[in-house]
N, C-alpha and C. Protein backbone atom coordinates (compact mmCIF):
# COMPACT_ATOMS: atom_id res chain seq x y z
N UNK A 1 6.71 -8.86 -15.50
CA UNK A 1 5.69 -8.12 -16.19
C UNK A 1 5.69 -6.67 -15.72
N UNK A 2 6.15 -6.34 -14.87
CA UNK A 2 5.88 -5.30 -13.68
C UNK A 2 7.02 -4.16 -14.75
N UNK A 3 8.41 -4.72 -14.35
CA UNK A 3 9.61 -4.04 -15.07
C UNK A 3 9.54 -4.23 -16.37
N UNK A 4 8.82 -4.82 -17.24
CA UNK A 4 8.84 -4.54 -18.56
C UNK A 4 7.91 -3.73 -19.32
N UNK A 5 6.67 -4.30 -19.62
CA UNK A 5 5.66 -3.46 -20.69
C UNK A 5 4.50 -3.10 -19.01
N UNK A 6 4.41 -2.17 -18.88
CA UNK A 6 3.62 -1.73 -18.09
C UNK A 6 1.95 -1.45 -18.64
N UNK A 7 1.77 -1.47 -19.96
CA UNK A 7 0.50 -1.59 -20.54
C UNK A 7 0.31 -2.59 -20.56
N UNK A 8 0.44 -3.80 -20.14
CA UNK A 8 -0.27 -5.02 -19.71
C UNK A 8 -0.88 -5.31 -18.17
N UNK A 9 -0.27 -4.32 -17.54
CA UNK A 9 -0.99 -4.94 -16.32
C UNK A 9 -2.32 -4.08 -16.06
N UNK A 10 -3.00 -2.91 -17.18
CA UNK A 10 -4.02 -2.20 -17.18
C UNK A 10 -5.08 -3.23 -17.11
N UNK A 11 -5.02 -4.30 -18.11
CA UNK A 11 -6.29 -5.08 -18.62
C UNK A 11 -6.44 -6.04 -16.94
N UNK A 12 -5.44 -6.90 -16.63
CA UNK A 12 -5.35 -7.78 -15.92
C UNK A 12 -5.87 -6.95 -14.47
N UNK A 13 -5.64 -6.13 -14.26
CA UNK A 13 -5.88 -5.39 -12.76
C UNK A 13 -7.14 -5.80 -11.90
N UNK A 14 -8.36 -5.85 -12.25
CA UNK A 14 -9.44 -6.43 -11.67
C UNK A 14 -9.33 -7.53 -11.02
N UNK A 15 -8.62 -8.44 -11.98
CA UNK A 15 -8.28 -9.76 -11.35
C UNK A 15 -7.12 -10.28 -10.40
N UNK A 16 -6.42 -8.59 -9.92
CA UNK A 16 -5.65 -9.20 -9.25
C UNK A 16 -6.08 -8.45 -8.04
N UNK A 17 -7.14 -7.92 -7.60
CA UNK A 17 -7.40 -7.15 -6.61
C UNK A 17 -7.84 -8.44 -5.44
N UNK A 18 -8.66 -9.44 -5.69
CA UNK A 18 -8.93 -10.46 -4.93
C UNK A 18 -7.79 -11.03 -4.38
N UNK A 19 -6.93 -11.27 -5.23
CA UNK A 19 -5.69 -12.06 -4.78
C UNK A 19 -4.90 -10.84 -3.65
N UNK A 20 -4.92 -10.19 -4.12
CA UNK A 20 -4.23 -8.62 -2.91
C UNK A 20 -5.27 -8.92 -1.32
N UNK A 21 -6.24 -9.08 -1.96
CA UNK A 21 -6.86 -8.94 -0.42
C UNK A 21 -6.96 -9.87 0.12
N UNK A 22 -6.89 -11.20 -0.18
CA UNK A 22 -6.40 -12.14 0.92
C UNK A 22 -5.28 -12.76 1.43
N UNK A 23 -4.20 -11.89 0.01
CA UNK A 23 -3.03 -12.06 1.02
C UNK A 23 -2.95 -10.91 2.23
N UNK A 24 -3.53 -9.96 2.29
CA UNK A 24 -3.42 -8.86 3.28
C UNK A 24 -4.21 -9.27 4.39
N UNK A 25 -5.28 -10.17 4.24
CA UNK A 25 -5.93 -10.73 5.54
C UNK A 25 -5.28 -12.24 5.89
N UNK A 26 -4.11 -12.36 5.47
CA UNK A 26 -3.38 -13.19 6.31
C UNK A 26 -2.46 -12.20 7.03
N UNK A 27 -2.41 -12.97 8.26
CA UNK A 27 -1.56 -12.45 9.42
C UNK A 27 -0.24 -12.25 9.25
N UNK A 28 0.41 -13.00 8.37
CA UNK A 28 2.03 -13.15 7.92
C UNK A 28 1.97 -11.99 7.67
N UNK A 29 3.46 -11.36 8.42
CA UNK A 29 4.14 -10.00 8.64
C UNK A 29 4.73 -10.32 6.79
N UNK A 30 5.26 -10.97 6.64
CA UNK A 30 6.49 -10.85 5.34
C UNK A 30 5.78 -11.19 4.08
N UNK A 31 4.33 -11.74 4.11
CA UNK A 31 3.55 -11.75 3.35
C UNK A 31 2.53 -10.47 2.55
N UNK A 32 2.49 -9.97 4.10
CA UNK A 32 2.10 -8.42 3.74
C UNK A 32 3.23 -7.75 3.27
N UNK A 33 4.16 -7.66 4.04
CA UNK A 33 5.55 -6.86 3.54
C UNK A 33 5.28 -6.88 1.87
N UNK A 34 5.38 -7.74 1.29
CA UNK A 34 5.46 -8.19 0.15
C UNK A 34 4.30 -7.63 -1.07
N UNK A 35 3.21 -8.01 -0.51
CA UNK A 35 1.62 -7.10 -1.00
C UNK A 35 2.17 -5.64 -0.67
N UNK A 36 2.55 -5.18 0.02
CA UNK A 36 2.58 -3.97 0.13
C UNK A 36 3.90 -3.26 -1.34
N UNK A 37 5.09 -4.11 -1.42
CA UNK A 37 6.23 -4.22 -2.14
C UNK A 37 5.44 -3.88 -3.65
N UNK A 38 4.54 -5.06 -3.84
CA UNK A 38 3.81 -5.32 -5.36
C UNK A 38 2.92 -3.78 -5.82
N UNK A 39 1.92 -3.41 -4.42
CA UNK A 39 1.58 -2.60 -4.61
C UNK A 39 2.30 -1.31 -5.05
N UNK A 40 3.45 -0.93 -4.26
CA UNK A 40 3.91 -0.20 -5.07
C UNK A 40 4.57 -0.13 -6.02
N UNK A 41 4.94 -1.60 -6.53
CA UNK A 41 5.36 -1.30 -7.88
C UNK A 41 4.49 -1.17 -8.90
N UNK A 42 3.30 -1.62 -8.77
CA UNK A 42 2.39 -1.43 -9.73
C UNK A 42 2.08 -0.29 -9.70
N UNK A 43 1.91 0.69 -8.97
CA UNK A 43 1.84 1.82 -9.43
C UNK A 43 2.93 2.89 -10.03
N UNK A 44 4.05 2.14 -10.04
CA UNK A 44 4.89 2.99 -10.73
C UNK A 44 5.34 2.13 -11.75
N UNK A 45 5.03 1.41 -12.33
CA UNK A 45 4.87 0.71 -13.83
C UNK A 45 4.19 1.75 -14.28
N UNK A 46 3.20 1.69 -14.47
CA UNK A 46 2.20 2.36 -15.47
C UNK A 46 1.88 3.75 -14.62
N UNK A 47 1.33 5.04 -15.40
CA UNK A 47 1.28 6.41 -15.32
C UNK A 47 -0.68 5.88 -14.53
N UNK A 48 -0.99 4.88 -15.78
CA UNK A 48 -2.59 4.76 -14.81
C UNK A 48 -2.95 3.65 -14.28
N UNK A 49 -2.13 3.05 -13.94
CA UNK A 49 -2.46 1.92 -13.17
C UNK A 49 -3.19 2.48 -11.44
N UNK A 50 -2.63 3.65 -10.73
CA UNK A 50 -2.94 4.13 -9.46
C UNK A 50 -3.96 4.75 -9.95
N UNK A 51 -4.50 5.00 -10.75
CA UNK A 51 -6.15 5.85 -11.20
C UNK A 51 -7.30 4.69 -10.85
N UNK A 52 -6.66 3.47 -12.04
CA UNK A 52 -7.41 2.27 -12.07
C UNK A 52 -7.54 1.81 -10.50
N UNK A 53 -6.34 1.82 -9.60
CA UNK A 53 -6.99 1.13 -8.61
C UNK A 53 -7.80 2.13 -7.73
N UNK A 54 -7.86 3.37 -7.78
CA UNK A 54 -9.07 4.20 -6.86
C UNK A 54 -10.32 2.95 -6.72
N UNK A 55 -10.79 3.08 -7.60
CA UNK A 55 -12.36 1.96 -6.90
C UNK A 55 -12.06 0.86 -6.18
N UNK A 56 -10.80 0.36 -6.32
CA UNK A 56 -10.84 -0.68 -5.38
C UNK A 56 -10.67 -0.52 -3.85
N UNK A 57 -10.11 0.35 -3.90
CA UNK A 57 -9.73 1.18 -2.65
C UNK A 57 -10.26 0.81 -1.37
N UNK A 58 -11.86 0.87 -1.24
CA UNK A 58 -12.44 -0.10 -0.58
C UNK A 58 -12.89 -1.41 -0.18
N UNK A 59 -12.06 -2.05 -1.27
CA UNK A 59 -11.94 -4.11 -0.83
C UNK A 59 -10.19 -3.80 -0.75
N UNK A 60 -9.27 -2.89 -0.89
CA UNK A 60 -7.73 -3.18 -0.01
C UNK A 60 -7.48 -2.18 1.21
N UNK A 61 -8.30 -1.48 0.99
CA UNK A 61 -7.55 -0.36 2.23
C UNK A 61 -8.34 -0.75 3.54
N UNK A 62 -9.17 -1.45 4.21
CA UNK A 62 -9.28 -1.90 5.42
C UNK A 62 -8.34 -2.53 5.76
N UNK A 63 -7.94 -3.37 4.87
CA UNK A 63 -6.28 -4.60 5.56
C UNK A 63 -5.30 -3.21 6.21
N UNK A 64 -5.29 -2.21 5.02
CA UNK A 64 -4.10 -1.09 5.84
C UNK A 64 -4.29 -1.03 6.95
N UNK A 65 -5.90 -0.35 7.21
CA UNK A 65 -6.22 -0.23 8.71
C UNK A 65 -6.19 -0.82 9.62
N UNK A 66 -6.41 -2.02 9.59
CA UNK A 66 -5.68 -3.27 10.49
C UNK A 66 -4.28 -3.31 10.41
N UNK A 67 -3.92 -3.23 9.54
CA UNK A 67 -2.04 -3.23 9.83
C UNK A 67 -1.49 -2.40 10.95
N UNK A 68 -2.33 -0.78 10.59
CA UNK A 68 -1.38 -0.28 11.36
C UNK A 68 -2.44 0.03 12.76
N UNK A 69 -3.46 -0.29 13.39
CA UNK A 69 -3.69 -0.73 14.53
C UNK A 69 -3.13 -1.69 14.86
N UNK A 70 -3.14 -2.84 14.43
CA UNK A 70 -2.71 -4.00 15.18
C UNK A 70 -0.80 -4.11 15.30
N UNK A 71 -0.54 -3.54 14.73
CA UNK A 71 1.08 -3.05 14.94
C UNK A 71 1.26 -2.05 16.49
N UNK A 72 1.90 -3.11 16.95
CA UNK A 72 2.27 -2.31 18.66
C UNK A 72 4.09 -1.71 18.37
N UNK A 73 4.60 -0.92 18.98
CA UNK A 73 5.27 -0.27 18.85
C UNK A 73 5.94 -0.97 19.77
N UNK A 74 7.47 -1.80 19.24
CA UNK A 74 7.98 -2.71 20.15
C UNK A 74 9.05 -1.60 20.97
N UNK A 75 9.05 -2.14 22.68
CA UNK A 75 10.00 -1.76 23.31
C UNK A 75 11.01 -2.34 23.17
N UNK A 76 11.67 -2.32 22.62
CA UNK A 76 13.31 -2.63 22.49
C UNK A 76 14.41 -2.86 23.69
N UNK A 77 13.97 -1.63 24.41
CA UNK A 77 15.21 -1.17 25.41
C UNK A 77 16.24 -0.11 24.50
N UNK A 78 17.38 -0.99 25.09
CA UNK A 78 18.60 -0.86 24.19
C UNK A 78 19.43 -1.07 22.98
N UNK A 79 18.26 -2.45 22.52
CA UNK A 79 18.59 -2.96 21.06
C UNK A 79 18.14 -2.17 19.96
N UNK A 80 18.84 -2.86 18.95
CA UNK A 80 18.69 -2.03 17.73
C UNK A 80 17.83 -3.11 16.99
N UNK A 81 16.98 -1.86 16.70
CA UNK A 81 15.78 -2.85 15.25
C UNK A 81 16.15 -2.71 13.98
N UNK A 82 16.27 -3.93 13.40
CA UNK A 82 17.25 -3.68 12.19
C UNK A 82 16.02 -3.78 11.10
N UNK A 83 14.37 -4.11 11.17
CA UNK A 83 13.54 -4.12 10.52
C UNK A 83 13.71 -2.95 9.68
N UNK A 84 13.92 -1.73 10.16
CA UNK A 84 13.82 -0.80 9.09
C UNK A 84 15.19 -0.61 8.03
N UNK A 85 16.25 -0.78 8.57
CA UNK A 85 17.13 -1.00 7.65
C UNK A 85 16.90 -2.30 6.58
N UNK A 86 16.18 -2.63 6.97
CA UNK A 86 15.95 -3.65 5.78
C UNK A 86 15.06 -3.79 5.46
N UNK A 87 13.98 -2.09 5.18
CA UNK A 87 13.10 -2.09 5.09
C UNK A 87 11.41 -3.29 5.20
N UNK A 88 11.52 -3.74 6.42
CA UNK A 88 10.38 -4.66 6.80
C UNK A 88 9.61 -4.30 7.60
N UNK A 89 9.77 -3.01 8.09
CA UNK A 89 8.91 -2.64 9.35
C UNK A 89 7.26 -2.42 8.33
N UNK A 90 6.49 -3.09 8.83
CA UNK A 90 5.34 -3.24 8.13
C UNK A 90 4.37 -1.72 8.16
N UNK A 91 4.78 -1.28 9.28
CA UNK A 91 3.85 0.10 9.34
C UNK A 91 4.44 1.52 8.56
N UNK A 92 5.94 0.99 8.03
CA UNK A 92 6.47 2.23 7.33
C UNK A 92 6.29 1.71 5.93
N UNK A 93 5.98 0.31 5.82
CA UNK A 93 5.38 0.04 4.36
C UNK A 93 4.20 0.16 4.17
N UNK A 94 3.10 0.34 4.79
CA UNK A 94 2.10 0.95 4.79
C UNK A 94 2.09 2.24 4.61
N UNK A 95 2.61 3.19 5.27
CA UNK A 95 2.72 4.73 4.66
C UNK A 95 3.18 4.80 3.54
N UNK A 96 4.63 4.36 3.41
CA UNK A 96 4.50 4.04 1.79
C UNK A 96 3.88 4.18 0.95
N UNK A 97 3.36 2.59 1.18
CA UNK A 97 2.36 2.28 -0.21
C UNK A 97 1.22 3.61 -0.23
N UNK A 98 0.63 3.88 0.85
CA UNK A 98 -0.17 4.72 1.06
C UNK A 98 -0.06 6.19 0.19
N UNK A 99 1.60 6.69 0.20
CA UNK A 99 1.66 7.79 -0.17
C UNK A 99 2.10 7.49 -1.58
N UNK A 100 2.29 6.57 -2.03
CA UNK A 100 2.25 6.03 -3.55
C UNK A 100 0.60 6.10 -4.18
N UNK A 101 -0.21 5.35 -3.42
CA UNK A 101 -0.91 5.54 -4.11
C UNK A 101 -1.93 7.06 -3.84
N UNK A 102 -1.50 7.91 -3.13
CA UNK A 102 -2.17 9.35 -3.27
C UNK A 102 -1.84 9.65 -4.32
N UNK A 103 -0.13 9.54 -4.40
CA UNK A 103 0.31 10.72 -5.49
C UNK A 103 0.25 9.96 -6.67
N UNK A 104 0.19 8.72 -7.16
CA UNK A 104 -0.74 8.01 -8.17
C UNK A 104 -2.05 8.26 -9.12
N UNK A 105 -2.46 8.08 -7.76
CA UNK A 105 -4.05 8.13 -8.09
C UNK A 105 -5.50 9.28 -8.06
N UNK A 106 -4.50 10.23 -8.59
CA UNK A 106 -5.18 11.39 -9.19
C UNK A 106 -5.65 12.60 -8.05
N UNK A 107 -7.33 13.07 -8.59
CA UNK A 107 -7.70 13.90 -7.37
C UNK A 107 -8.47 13.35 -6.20
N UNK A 108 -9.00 12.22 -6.64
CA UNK A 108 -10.09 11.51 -5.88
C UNK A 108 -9.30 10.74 -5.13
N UNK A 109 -7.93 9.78 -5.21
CA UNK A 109 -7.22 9.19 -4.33
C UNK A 109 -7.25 9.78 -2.64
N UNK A 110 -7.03 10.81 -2.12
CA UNK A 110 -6.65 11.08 -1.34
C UNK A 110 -8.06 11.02 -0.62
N UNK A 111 -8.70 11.80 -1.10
CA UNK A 111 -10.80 11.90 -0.23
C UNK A 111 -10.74 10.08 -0.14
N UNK A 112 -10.66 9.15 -1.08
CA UNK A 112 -11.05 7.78 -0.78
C UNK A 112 -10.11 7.32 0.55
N UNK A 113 -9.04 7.48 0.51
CA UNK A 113 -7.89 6.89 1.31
C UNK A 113 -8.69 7.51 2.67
N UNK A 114 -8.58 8.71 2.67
CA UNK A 114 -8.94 9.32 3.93
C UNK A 114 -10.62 8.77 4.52
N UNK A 115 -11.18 8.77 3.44
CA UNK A 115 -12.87 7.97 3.94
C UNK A 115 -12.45 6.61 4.53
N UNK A 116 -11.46 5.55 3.98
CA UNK A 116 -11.21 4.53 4.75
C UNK A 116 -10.20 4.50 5.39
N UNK A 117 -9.13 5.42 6.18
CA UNK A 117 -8.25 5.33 6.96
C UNK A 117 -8.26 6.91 7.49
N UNK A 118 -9.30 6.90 8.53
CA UNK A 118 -9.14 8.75 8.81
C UNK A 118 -8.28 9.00 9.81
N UNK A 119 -6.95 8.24 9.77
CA UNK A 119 -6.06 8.71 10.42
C UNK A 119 -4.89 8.81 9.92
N UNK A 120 -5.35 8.95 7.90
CA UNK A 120 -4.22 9.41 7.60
C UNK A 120 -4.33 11.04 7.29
N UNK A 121 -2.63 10.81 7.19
CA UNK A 121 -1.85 12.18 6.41
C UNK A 121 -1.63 12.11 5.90
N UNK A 122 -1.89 13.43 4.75
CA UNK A 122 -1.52 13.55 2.95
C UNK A 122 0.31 13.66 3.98
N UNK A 123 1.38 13.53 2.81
CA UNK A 123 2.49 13.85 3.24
C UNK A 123 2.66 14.54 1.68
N UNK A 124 1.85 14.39 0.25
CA UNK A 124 2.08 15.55 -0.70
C UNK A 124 2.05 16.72 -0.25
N UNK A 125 2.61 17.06 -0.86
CA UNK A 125 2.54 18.95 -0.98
C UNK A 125 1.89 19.49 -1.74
N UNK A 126 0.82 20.26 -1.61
CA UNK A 126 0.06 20.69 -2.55
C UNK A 126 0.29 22.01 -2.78
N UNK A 127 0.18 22.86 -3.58
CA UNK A 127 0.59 24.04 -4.00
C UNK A 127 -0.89 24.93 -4.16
């Protein structure tokens, strides 16, 4: 549905915001990976799908905030983390999605994001 007619997932959107937020308050790393994956494709289906989700903003963007507190920054040593080459590192899919849905979701996106995560950064460029 996602890769095809993108004017269908306008109507349905309400109803999938519940389902987003309790997969994000499960603990599963690859579960979120995944919510995070959907999220951004839905916003690049449709031109207003990232407008539409501004109001929700506040029943999904606390899970962000827990993501990336509760994400510890593994010592490795000497090994190589291959999470990001295969894009899974959960806290760079969070910026992500994050900077998808700024540059999405109009003028008001960024003031909402920032009211519930004030430790982000715009990474747009504004002119």
């Amino acid at each position: 549905m996602l890769e095809g007619d993108g004017e269908r997932v306008l109507p349905v959107l309400p109803q999938l915001i519940l389902p987003i937020k309790h997969a994000l308050n499960t603990k599963n790393r690859k579960t979120i990976g995944r919510v995070f994956r959907v999220l951004q494709a839905l916003v690049k289906c449709n031109e207003y799908v990232g407008e539409a989700l501004v109001p929700y903003y506040r029943q999904i963007l606390p899970m962000f905030n827990t993501v990336i507190l509760l994400e510890k920054p593994k010592n490795l040593g000497d090994e190589i983390d291959y999470a990001q080459q295969k894009n899974e590192n959960v806290v760079d899919l969070v910026h992500e999605t994050l900077e998808a849905l700024e540059l999405s979701g109009g003028k008001d996106a960024y003031i909402n994001i920032r009211y519930m995560i004030p430790i982000y950064e715009t990474s747009a460029t504004k002119f």
